[in-house]
Protein backbone atom coordinates (compact mmCIF):
# COMPACT_ATOMS: atom_id res chain seq x y z
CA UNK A 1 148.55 -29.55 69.96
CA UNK A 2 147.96 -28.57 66.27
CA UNK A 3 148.07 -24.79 65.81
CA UNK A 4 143.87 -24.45 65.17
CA UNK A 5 143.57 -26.24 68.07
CA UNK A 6 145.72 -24.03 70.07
CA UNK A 7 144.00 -21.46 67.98
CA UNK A 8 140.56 -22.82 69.62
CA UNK A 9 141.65 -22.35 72.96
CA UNK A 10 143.14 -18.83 72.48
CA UNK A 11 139.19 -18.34 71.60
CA UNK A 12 137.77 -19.93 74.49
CA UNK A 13 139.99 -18.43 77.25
CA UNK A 14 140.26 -14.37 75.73
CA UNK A 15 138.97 -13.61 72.52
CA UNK A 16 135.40 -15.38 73.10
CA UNK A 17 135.03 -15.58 76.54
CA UNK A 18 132.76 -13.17 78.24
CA UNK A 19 131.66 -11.95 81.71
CA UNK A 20 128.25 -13.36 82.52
CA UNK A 21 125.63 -11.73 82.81
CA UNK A 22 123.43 -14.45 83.42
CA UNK A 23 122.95 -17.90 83.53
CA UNK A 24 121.72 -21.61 82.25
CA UNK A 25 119.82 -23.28 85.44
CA UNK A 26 122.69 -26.14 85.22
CA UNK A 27 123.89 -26.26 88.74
CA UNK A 28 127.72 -26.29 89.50
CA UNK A 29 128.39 -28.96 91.75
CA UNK A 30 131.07 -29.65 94.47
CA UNK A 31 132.73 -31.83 91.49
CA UNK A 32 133.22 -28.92 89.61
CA UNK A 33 134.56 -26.75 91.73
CA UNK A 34 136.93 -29.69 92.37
CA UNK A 35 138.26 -29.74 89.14
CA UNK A 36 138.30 -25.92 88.89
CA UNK A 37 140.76 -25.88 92.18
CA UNK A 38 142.94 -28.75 90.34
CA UNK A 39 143.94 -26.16 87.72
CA UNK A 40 144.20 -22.77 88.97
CA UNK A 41 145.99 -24.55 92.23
CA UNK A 42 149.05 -24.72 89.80
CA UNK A 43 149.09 -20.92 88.51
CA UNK A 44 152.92 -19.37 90.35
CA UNK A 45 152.90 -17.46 93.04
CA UNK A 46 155.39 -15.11 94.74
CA UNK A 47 157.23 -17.70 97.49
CA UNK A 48 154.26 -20.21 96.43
CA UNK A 49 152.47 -18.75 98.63
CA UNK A 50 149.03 -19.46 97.74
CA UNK A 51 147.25 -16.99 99.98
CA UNK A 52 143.98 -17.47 98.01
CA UNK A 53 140.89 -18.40 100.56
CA UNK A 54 137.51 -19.05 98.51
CA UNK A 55 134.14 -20.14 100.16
CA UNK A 56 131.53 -21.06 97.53
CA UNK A 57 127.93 -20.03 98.15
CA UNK A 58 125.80 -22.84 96.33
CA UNK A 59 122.87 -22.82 98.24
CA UNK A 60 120.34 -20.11 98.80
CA UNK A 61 120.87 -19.31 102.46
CA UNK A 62 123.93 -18.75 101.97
CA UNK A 63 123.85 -16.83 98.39
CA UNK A 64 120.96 -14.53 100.42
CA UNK A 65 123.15 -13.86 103.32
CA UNK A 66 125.92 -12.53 100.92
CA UNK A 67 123.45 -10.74 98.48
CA UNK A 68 122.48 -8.75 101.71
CA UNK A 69 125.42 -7.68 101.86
CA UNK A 70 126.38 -6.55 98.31
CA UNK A 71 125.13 -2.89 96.57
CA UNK A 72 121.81 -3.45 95.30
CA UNK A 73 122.85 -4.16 91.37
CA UNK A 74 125.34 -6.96 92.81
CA UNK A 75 122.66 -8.19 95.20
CA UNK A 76 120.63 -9.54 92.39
CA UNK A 77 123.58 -11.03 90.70
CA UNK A 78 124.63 -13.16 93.50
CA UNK A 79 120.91 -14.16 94.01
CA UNK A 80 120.69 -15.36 90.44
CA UNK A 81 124.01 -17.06 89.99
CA UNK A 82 124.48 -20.96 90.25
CA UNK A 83 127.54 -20.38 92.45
CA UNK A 84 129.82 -17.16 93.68
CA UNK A 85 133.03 -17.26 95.62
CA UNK A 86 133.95 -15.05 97.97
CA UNK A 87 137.49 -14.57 97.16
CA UNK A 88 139.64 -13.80 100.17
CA UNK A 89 143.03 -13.31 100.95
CA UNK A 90 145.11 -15.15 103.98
CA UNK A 91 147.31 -12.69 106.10
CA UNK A 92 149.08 -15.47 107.74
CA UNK A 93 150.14 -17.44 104.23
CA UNK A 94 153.69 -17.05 106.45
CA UNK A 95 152.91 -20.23 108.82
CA UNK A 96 152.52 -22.54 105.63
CA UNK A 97 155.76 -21.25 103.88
CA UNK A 98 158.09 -24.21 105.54
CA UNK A 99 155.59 -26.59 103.62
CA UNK A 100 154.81 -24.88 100.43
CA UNK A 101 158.58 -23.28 100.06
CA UNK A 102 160.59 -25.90 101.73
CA UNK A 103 164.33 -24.83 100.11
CA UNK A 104 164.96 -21.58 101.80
CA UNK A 105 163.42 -19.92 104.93
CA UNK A 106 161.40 -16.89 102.93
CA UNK A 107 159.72 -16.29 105.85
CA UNK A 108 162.70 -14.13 106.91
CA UNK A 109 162.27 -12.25 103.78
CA UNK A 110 159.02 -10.35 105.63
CA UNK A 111 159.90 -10.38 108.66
CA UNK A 112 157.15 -8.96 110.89
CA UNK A 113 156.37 -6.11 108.26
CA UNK A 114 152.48 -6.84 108.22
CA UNK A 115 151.91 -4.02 106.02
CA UNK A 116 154.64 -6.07 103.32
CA UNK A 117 152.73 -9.10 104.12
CA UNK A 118 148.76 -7.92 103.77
CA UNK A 119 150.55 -6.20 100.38
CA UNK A 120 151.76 -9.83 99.65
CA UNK A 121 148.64 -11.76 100.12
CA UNK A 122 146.74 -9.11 99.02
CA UNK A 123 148.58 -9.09 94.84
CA UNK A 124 149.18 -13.11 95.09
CA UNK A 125 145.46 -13.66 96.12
CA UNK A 126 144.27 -11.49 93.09
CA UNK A 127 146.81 -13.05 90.73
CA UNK A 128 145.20 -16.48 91.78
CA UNK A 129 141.88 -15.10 91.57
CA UNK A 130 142.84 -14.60 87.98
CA UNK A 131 143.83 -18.08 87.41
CA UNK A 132 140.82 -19.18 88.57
CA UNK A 133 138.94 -17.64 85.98
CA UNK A 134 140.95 -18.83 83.05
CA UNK A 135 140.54 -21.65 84.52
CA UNK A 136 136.76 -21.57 84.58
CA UNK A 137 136.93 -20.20 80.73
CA UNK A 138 138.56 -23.47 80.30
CA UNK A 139 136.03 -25.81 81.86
CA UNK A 140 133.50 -24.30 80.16
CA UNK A 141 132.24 -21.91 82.68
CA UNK A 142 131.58 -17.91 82.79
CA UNK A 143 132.47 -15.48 86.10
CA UNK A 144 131.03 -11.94 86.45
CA UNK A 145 134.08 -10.53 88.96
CA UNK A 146 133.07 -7.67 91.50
CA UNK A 147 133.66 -5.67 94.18
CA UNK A 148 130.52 -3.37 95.67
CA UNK A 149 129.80 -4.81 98.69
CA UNK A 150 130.34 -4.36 102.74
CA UNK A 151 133.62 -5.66 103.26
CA UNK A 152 133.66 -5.98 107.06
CA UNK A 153 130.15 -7.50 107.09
CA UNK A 154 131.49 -9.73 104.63
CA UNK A 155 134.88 -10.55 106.34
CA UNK A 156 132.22 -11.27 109.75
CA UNK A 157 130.27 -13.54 108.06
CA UNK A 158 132.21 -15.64 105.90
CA UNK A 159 135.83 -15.10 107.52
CA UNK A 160 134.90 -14.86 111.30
CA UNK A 161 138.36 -16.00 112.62
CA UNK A 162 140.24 -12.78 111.05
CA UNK A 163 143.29 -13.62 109.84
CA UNK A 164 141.57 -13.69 106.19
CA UNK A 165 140.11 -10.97 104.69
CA UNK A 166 137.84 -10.45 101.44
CA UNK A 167 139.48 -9.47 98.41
CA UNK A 168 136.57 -9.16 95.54
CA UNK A 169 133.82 -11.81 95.22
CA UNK A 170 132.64 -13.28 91.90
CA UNK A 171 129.53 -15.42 90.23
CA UNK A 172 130.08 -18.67 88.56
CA UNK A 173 128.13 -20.86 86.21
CA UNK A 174 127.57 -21.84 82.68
CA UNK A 175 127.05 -18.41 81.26
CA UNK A 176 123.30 -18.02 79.31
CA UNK A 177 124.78 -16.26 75.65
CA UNK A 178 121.45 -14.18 75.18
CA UNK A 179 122.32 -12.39 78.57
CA UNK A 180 125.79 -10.90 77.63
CA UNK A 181 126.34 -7.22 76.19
CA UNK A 182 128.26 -6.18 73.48
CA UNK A 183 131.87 -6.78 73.50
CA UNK A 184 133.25 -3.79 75.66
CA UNK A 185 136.27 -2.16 73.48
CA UNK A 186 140.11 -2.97 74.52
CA UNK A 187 142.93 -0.42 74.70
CA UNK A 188 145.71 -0.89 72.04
CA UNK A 189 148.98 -2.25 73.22
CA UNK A 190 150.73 1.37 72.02
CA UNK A 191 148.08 2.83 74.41
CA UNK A 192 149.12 0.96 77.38
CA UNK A 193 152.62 -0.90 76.92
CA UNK A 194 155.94 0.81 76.51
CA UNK A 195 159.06 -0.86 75.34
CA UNK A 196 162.20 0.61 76.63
């Protein structure tokens, strides 16, 4: 890749990319979110864990019954977004770890320490959740990230069986440029990065 390509991307995943705050009426289909899932499936995890759980709202009933749930200011979001995951976070990744780490038994490594393991799924869920938007950046598509909303009436209604729990939720679509604010300022890396 030539370096103004490279250059392009840089652009299109951080320095240009923005969090929607609205968006074009093109729909995001199951296709999509397909081809979404065969990137950010790839992003490392700790033991490749992959505790990420995500159930896509597409259609109104079910964007309603999760709008119902958020704070009023996120409610309208979710209403008016083409998509939104509801990013949760599997407390028994364990049971798959013979399958998705098959060279050493890691599941001896937690043991039955649940608070270790909801810790676990809880930072490798996030750090996929992250993927998952570069990803989107990449494909052309915008996110607007959030929490503010009733967890356990979330965790009820789109995780009923319990062993996954929400993490944060999030809108997807093709982000509409007139509805985004002013780029937010950034801290400088001597402000937040030490070298020692």
């Amino acid at each position: 890749m030539s370096e103004l390509a490279l250059d392009d991307v840089k652009d299109r995943l951080f320095r240009e990319a923005r969090t929607a705050n609205g968006y074009t009426d093109r729909a995001v289909t199951e296709d999509v979110l397909r081809a979404l899932y065969d990137l950010y499936k790839w992003g490392p995890t700790s033991t490749n864990q992959q505790p990420l759980r995500v159930v896509w709202c597409i259609g109104e009933t079910a964007k309603g019954r999760l709008a119902d749930l958020c704070y009023p200011g996120n409610a309208e979001k979710v209403r008016g977004a083409p998509a939104v995951g509801v990013f949760g976070m599997d407390l028994d990744f364990l049971r798959h770890l013979p399958r998705l780490f098959p060279h050493v038994d890691a599941r001896s490594w937690y043991g039955d320490d649940r608070k270790l393991i909801a810790e676990s799924a809880f930072r490798n869920s996030t750090l996929q959740a992250g993927y998952l938007i570069v990803a989107a950046r990449l494909l052309g598509l915008a996110t607007n990230p959030m929490s503010g909303f009733d967890e356990e009436g979330v965790n009820a209604a789109f995780f009923p069986e319990g062993n996954v729990r929400v993490n944060f939720i999030t809108t997807l679509g093709y982000g509409d440029p007139a509805a985004v604010h002013p780029r937010a300022p950034r801290f400088d890396f001597d402000e937040v990065s030490r070298i020692i």
